[in-house]
Protein backbone atom coordinates (compact mmCIF):
# COMPACT_ATOMS: atom_id res chain seq x y z
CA UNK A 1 -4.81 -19.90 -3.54
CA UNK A 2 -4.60 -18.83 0.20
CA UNK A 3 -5.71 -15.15 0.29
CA UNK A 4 -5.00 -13.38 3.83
CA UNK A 5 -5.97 -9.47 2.43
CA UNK A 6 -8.63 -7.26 3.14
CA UNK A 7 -9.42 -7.40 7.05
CA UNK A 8 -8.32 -4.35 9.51
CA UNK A 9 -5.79 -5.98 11.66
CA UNK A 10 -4.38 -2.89 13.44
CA UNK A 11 -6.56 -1.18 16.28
CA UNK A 12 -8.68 1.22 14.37
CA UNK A 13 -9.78 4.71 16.05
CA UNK A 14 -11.36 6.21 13.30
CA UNK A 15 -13.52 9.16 12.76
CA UNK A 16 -15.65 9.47 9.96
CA UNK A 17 -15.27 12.93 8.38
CA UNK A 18 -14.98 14.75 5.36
CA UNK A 19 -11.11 13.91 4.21
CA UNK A 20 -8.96 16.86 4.28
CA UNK A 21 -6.98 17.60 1.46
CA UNK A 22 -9.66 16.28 -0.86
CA UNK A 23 -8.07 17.30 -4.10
CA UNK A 24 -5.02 15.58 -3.45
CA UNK A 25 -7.22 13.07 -4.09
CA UNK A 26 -7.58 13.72 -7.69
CA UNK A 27 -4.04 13.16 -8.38
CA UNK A 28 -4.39 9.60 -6.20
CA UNK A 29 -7.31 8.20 -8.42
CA UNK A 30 -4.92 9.72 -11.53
CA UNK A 31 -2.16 6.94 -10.79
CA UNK A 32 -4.62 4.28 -9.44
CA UNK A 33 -6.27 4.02 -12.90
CA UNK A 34 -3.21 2.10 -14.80
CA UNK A 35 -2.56 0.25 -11.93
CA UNK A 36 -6.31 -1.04 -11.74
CA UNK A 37 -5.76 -1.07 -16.01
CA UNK A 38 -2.92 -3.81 -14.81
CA UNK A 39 -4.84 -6.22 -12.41
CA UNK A 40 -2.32 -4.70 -9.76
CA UNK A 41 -5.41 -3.17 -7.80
CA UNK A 42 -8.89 -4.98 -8.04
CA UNK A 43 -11.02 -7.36 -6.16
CA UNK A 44 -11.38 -11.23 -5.54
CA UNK A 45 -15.01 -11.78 -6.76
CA UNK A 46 -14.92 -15.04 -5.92
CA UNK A 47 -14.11 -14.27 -2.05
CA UNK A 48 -15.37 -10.46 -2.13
CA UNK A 49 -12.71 -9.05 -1.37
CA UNK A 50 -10.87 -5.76 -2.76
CA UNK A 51 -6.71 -5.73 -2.48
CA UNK A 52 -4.10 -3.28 -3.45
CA UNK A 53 -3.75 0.10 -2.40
CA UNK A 54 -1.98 3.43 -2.92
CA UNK A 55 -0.98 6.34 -0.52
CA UNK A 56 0.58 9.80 -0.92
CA UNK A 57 2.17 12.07 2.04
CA UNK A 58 0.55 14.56 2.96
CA UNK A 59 -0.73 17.53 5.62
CA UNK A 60 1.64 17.48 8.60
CA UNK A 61 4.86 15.56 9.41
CA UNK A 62 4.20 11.43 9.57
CA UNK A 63 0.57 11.90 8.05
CA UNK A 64 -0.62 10.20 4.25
CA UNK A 65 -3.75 9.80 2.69
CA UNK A 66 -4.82 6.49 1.71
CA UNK A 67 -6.64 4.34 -0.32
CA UNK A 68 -10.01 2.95 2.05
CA UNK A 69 -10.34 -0.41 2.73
CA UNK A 70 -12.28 -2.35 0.76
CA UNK A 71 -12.17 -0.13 -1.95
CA UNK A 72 -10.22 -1.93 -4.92
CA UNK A 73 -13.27 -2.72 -7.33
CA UNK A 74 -13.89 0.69 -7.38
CA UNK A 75 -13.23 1.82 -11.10
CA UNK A 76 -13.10 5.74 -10.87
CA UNK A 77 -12.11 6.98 -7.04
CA UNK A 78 -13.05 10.31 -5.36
CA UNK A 79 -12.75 12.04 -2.18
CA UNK A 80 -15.18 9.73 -0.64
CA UNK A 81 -12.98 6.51 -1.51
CA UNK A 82 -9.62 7.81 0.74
CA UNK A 83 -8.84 8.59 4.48
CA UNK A 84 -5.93 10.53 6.63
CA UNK A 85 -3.83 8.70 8.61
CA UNK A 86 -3.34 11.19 11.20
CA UNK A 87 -1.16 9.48 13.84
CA UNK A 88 -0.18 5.98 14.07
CA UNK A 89 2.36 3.74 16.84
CA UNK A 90 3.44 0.64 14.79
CA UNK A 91 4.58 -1.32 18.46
CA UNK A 92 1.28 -0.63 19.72
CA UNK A 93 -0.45 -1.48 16.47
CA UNK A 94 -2.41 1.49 16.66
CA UNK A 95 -3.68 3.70 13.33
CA UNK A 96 -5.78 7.04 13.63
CA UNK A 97 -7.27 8.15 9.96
CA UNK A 98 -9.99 10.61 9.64
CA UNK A 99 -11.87 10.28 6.43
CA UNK A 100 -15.38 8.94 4.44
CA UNK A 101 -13.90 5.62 5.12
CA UNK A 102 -11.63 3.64 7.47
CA UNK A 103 -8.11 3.54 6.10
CA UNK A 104 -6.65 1.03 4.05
CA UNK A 105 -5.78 -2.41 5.71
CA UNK A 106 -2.20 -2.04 4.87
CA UNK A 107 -2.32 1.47 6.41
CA UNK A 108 0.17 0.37 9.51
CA UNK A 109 2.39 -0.79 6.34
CA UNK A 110 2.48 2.64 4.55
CA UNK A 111 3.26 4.06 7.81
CA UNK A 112 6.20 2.08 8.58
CA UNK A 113 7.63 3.04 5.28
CA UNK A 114 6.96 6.19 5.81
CA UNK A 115 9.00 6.66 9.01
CA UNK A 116 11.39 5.22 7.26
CA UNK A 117 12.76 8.20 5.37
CA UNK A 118 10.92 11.69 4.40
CA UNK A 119 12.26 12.02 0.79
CA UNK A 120 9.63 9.00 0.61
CA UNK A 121 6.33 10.31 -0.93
CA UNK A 122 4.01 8.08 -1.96
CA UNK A 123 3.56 4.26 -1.70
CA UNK A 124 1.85 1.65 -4.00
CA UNK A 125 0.97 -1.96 -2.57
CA UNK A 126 -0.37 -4.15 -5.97
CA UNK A 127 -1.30 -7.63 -6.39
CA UNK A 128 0.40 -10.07 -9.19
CA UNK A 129 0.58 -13.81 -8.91
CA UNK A 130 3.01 -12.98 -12.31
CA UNK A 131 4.91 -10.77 -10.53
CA UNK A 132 4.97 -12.45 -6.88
CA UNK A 133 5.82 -16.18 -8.28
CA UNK A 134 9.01 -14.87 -10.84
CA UNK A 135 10.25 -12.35 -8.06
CA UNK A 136 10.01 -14.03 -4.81
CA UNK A 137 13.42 -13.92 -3.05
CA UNK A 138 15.21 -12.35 -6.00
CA UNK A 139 13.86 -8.51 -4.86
CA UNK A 140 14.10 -8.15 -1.56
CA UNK A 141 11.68 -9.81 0.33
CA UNK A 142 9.82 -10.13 4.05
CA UNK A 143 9.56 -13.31 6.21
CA UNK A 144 7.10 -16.04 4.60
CA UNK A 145 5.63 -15.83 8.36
CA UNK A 146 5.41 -12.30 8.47
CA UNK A 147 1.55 -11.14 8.05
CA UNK A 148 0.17 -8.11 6.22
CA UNK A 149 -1.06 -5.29 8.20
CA UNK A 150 1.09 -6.09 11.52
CA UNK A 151 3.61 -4.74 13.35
CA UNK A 152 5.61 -7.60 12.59
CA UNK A 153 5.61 -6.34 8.78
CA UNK A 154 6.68 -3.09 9.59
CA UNK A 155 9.59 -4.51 11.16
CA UNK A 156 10.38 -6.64 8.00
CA UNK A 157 10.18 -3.19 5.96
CA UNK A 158 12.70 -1.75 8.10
CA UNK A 159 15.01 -4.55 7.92
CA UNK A 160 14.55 -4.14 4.57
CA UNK A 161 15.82 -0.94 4.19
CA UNK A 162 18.42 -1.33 6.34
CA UNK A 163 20.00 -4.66 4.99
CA UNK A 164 18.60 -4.56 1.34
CA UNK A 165 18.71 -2.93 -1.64
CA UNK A 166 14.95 -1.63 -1.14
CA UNK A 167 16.50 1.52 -0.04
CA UNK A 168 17.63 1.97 -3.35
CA UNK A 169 14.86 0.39 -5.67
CA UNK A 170 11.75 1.31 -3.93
CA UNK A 171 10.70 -2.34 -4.39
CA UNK A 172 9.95 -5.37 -2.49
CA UNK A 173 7.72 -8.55 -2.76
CA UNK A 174 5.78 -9.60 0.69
CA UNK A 175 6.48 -13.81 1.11
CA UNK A 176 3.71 -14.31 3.68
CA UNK A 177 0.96 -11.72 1.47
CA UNK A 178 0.48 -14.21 -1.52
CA UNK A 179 1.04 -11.72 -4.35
CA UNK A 180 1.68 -9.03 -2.19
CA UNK A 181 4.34 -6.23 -4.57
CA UNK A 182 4.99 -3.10 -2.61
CA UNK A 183 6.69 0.12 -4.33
CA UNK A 184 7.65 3.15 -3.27
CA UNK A 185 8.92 6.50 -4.59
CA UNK A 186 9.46 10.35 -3.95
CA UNK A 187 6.30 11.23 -5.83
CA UNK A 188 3.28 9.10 -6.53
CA UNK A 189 4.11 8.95 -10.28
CA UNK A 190 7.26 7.86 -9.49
CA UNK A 191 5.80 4.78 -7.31
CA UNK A 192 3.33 3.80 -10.07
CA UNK A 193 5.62 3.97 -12.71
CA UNK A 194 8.15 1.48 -10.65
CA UNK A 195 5.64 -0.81 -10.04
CA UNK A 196 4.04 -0.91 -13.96
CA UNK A 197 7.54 -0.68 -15.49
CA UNK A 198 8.44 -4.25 -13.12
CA UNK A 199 5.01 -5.74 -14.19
CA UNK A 200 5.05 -4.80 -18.35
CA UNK A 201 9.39 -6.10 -17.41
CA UNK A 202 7.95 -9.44 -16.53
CA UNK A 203 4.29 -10.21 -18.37
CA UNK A 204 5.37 -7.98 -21.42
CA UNK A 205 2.20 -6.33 -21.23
């Protein structure tokens, strides 16, 4: 297994900060906990690296909090584990958070979606070989050559949701991410609850 997950491959301009809206970040580590329950958010011990992430909209127009990077073998999150994307520009690859933490590495992802339409509300990014082997070109899916974490991804989302039926299901599977499963939904529960229904669907867990 080829893992590409984990590294910051957007221009960061972070500042490190108390995250605002810190109780929103209750109801974040509330709907982490069955996905981390699932395997869909953990970390690669044998490369030391966390993956999956989750994200919820929040403060003014275009901003979300998110997961931070490097943060998946984290059993029981807090305010200290999530950041504020506060701006972003997806052509310039360019992500500003403010937070304990940098923002997730799939933060330019989230933000995509995002833009995409604002009855979206939160967004769940999980990892299942399960999931990403049985599904793979049967959900809609991005370009095998399309990396995580790039502008070139965000593009894929939006032809997506333009040419796909992820408008309607909230659910996609990332070809060039090895077990990359993205959901999203109006409210975080809603996200989650796409994402574990599709995994329990297919394992029978």
């Amino acid at each position: 297994m080829t893992i590409d997950e984990g590294y910051i491959k957007y221009k960061s301009y972070w500042t490190k900060a108390p995250v605002p809206y810190a109780a929103v970040t209750d109801e974040l580590d509330t709907w982490r906990r069955p996905l981390l329950a699932a395997g869909l958010i953990g970390h690669y011990e044998e490369l030391g690296i966390g993956y999956g992430n989750i994200s919820i909209r929040c403060g003014e127009p275009g901003q979300f909090l998110i997961s931070g990077t490097q943060t998946g073998h984290i059993e029981n999150t807090d305010k200290t584990h999530y950041s504020l994307v506060t701006s972003y520009n997806t052509h310039a690859n360019i992500v500003c958070s403010v937070g304990p933490v940098q923002a997730s590495s799939e933060a330019m992802t989230h933000a995509a979606i995002y833009g995409l339409d604002s009855n979206i509300g939160a967004i769940v990014h999980g990892h299942s070989h399960v999931l990403w082997q049985s599904l793979l070109n049967r959900l809609p899916t991005t370009g095998a050559d399309v990396a995580y974490g790039t502008p070139q991804m965000a593009d894929e989302f939006r032809r997506l949701y333009r040419d796909t039926a992820f408008r309607e299901t909230g659910l996609a599977v990332m070809a060039g991410h090895e077990e990359g499963i993205l959901s999203f939904g109006t409210t975080i529960e809603d996200a989650t609850n796409k994402i574990l229904n599709l995994f329990e669907s297919q394992t029978g867990a």
